[in-house]
Protein backbone atom coordinates (compact mmCIF):
# COMPACT_ATOMS: atom_id res chain seq x y z
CA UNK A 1 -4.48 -26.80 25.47
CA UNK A 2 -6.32 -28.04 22.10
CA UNK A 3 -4.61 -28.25 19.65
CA UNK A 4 -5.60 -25.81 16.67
CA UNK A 5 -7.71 -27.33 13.49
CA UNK A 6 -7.28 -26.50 9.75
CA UNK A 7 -9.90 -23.83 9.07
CA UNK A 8 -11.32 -24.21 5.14
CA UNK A 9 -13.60 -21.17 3.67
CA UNK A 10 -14.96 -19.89 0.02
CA UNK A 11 -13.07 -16.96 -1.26
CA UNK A 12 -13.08 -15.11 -4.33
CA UNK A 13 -10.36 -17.23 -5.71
CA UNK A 14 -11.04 -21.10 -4.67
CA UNK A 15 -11.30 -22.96 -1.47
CA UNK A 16 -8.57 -21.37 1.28
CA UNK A 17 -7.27 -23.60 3.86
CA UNK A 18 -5.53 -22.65 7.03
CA UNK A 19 -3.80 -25.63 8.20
CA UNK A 20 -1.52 -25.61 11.22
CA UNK A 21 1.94 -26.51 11.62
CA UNK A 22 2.19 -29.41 14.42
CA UNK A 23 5.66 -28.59 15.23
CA UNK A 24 5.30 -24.83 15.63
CA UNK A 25 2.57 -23.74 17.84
CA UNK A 26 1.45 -20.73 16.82
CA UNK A 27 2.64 -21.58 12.38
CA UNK A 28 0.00 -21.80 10.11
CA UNK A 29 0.54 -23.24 6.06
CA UNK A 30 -2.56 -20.82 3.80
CA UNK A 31 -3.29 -22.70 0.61
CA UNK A 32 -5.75 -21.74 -2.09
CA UNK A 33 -6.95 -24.63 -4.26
CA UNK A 34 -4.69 -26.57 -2.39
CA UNK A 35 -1.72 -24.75 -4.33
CA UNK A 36 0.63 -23.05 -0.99
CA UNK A 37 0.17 -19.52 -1.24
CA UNK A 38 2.46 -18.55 2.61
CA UNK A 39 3.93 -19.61 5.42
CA UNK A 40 3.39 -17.61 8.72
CA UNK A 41 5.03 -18.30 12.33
CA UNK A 42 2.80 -15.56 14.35
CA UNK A 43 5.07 -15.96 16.93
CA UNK A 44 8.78 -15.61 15.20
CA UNK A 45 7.36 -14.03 11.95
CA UNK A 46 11.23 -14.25 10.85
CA UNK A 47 10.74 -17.81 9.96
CA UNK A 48 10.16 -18.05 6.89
CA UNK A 49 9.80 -21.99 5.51
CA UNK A 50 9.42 -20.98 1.35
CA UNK A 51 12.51 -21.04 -0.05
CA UNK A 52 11.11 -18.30 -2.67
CA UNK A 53 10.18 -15.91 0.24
CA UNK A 54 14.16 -16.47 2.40
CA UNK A 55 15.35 -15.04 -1.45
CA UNK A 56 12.79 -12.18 -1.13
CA UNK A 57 13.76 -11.45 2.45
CA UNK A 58 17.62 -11.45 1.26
CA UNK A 59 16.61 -8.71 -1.13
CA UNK A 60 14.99 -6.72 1.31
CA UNK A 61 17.49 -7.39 4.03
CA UNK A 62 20.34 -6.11 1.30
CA UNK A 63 18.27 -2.80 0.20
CA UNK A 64 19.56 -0.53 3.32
CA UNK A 65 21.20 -0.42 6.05
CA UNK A 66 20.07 -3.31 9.24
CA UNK A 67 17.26 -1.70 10.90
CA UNK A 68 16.76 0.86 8.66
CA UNK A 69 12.82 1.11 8.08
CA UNK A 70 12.14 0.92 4.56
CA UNK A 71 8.68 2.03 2.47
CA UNK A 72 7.40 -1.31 0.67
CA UNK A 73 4.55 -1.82 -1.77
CA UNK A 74 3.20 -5.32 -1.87
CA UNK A 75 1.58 -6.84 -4.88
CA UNK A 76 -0.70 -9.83 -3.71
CA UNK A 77 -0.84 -10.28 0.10
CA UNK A 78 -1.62 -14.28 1.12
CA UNK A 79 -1.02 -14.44 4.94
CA UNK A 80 0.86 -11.28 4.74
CA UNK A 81 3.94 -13.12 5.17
CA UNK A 82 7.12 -10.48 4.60
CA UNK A 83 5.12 -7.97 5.67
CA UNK A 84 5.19 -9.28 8.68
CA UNK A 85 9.03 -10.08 8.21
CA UNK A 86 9.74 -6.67 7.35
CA UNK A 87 8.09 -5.16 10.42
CA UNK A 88 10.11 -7.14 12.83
CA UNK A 89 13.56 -6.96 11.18
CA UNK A 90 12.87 -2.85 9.95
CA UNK A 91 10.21 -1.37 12.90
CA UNK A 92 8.67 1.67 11.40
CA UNK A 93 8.80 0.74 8.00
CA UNK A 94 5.44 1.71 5.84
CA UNK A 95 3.65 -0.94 4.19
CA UNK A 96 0.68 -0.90 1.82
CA UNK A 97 -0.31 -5.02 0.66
CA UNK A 98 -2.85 -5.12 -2.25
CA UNK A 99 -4.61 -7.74 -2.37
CA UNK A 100 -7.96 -8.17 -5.04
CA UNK A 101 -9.22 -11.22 -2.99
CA UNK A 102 -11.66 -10.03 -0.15
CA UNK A 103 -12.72 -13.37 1.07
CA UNK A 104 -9.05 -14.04 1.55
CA UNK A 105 -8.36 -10.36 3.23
CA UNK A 106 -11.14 -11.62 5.28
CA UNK A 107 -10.15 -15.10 6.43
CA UNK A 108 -6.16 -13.71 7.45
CA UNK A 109 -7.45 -10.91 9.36
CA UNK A 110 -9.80 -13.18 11.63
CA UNK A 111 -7.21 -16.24 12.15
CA UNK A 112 -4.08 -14.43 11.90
CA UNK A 113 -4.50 -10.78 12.51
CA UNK A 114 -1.33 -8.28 12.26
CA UNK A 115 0.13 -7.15 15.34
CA UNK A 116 -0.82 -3.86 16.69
CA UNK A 117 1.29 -0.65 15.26
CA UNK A 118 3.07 -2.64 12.68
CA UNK A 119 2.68 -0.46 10.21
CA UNK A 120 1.16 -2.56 7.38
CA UNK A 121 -1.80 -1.23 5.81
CA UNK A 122 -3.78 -3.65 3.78
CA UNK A 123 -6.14 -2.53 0.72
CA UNK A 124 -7.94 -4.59 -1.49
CA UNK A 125 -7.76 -3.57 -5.13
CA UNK A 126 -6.50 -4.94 -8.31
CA UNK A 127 -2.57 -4.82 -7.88
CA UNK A 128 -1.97 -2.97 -11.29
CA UNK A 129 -5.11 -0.30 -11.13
CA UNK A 130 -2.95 0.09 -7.57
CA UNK A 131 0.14 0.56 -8.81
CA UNK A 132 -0.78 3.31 -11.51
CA UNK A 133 -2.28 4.77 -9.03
CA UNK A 134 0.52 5.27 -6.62
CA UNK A 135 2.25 8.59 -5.98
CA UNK A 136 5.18 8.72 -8.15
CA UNK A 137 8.97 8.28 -6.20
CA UNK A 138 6.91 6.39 -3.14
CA UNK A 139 8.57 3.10 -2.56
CA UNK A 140 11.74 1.89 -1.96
CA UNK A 141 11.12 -1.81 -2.89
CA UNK A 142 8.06 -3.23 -4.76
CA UNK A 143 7.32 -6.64 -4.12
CA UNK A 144 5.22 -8.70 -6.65
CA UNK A 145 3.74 -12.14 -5.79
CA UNK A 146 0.30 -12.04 -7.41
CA UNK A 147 -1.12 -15.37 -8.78
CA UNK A 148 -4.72 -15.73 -10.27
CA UNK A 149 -5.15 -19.54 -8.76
CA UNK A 150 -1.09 -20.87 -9.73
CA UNK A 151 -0.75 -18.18 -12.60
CA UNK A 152 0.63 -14.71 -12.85
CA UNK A 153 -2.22 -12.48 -14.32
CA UNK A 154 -1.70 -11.15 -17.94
CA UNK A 155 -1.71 -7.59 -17.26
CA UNK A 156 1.16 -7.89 -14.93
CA UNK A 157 3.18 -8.92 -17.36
CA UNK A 158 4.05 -6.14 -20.24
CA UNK A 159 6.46 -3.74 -20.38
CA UNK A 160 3.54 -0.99 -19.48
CA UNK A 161 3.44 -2.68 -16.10
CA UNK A 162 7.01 -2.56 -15.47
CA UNK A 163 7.38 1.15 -16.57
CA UNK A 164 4.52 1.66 -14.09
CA UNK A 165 6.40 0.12 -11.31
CA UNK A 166 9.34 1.89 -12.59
CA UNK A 167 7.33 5.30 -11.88
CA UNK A 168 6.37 4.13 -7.97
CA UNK A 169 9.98 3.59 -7.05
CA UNK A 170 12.42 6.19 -6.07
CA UNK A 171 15.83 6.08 -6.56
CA UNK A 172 17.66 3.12 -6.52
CA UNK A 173 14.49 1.55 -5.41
CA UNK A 174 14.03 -1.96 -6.60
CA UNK A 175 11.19 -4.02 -8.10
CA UNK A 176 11.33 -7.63 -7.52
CA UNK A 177 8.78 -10.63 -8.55
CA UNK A 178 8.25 -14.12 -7.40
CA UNK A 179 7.22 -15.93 -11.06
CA UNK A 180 6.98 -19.51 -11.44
CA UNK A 181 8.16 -21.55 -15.06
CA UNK A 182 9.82 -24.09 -16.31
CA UNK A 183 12.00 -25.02 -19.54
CA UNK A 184 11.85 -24.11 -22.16
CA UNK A 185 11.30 -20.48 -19.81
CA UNK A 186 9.44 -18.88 -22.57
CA UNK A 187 7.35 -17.26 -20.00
CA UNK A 188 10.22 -16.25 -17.55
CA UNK A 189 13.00 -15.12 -20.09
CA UNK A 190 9.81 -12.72 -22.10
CA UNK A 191 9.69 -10.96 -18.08
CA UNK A 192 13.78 -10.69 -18.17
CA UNK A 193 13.21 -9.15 -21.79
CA UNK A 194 10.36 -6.80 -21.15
CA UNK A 195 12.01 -5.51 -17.85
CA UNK A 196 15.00 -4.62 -19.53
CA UNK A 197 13.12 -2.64 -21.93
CA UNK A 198 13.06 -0.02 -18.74
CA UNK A 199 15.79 -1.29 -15.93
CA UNK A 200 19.06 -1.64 -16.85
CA UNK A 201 20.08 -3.58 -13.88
CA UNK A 202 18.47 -7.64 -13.33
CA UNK A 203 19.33 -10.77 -11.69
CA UNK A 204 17.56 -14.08 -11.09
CA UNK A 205 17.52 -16.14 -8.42
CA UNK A 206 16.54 -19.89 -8.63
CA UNK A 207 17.54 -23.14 -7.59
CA UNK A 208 20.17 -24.99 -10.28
CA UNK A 209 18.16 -27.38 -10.67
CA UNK A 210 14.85 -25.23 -12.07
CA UNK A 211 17.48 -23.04 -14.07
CA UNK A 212 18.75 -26.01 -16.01
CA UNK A 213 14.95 -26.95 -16.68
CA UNK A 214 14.69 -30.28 -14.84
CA UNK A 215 12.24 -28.79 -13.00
CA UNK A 216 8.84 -26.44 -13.29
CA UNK A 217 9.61 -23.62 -9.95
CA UNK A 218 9.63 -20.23 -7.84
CA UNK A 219 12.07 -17.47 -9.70
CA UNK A 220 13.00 -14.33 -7.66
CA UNK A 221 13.30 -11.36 -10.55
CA UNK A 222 14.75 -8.44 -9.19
CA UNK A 223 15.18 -5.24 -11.57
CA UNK A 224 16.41 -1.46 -9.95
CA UNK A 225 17.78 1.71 -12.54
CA UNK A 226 21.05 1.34 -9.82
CA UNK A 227 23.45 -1.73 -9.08
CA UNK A 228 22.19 -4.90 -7.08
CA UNK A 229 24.29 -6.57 -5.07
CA UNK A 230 24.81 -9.80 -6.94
CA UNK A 231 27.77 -10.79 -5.29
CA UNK A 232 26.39 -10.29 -1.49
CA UNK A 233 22.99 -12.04 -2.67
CA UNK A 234 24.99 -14.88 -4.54
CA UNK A 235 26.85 -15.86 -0.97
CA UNK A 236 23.24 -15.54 0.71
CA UNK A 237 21.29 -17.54 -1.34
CA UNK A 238 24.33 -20.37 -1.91
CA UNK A 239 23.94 -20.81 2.07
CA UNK A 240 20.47 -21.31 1.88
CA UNK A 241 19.18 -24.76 3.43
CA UNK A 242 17.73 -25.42 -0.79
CA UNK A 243 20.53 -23.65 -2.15
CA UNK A 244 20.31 -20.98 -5.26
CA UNK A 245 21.94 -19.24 -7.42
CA UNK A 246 22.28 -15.53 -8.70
CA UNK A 247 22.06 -15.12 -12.24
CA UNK A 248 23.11 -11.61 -13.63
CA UNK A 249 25.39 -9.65 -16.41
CA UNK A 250 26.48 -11.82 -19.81
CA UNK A 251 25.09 -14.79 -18.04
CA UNK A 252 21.80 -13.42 -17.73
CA UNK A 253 21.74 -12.12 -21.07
CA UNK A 254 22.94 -15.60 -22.52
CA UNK A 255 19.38 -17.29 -20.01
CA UNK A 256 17.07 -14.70 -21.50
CA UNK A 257 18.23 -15.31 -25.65
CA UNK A 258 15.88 -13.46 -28.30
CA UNK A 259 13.00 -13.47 -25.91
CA UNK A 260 11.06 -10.48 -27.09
CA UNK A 261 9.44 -7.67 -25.06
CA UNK A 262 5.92 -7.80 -24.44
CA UNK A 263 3.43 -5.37 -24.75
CA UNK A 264 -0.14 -4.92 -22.94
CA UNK A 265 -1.54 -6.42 -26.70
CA UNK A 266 -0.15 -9.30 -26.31
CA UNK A 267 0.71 -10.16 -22.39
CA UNK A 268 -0.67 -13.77 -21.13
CA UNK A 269 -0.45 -15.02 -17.79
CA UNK A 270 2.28 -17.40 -16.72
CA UNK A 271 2.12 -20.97 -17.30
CA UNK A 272 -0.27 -23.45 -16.06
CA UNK A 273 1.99 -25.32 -13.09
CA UNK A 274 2.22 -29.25 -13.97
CA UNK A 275 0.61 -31.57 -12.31
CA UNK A 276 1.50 -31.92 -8.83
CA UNK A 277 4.17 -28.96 -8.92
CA UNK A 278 3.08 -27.30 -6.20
CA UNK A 279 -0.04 -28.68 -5.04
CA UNK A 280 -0.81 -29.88 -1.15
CA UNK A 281 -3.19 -33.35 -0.36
């Protein structure tokens, strides 16, 4: 059998590559602008290799009961990579993925196409015009991992964006975010600020080592108007193969300072990833 070859294409937001995994047959790594952007094992799409997406998958695996199908809204869709998760650890779960990139809608659904009846519908659209546009009470989980190149776009941001995701969920839904930053975490602790502003409940997950700003990385933000369970998700993520930890309560508060809320006005997107951070030869 021959062996599969990287595929490269043009999208809308850089040069996409499709390079296979050599150790897993059917595994394929999708970068854009040689930044990774997902991981997806076609054949055991529980695998998941980013840490940032086993912290996600934690989340979602915590939100109801084991099986339990579960309706998801997915900000940016890459390879489609907990989607896929989601539909073989919660069968019958509905999915919607937006995802503003055609070119990139284009090149997953010709080299890795969903499974048939999985229950994932994919849209493209801008992820916030999406989101205000989403019946009100209609997901249980939101899931936002949206990057413009390595950044978070601006007007995802603001405390207007979060009280629109606030709107979509039902309740004791939860919102949760995959940002990147590093210290000093002005980006990072202005999300923890402006997401209080309209959830009362937050934790962070993160490696030690990016908390205590020796190194630019993946944050998991989750934010829900009911409890999370911080003390299930800290055991989880501390038995992680790149261990984390759950940030929450007075500690959390302590991490996030004066950081101000941010309005629409004055949103930006996240910072510019150093050099090398992330990137793939």
């Amino acid at each position: 059998m021959d062996e599969p070859i990287p595929v490269i294409r043009a999208v809308d937001g850089g040069t996409a590559k499709l390079m296979p995994d050599l150790d897993r047959p059917h595994a394929w790594l999708l970068t854009v602008d040689d930044a990774p952007q997902s991981y997806v094992d076609l054949d055991d799409p529980t695998h998941l290799e980013f840490e940032y997406a086993q912290r996600l998958a934690h989340v979602l695996d915590e939100t109801a009961e084991p099986g339990a199908p579960l309706d998801v809204l997915h900000l940016g869709g890459g390879a489609l990579t907990l989607p896929r998760y989601l539909a073989a650890t919660r069968p019958g779960s509905r999915q919607e993925v937006i995802e503003a990139d055609r070119g990139l809608l284009e090149l997953v659904d010709e080299h890795l196409p969903l499974p048939p009846a999985s229950g994932i519908t994919v849209r493209r659209a801008d992820a916030r015009t999406a989101l205000e546009a989403a019946p009100e009470a209609s997901a249980d989980i939101i899931i936002a991992d949206v990057f413009g190149g390595s950044r978070v776009p601006a007007h995802l941001t603001s405390v207007e964006y979060a009280r629109a995701a606030a709107r979509v969920l039902r309740r004791g839904g939860r919102y949760t975010a995959n940002l990147a930053d590093g210290a000093p975490f002005g980006f990072l602790r202005s999300q923890l600020a402006s997401l209080r502003v309209v959830f009362p409940h937050l934790c962070l997950i993160a490696e030690p080592a990016v908390l205590r700003g020796r190194r630019f990385g993946n944050t998991v933000l989750v934010a829900s108007h009911s409890e999370l369970p911080v003390d299930v998700l800290a055991r989880r993520t501390a038995a992680d193969a790149f261990p984390a930890r759950v940030e929450y309560g007075e500690a959390l508060e302590r991490f996030t300072g004066g950081a101000a809320p941010v309005a629409d006005a004055e949103a930006v997107p996240s910072p510019e990833p150093p050099g090398g951070a992330f990137s793939v030869g």
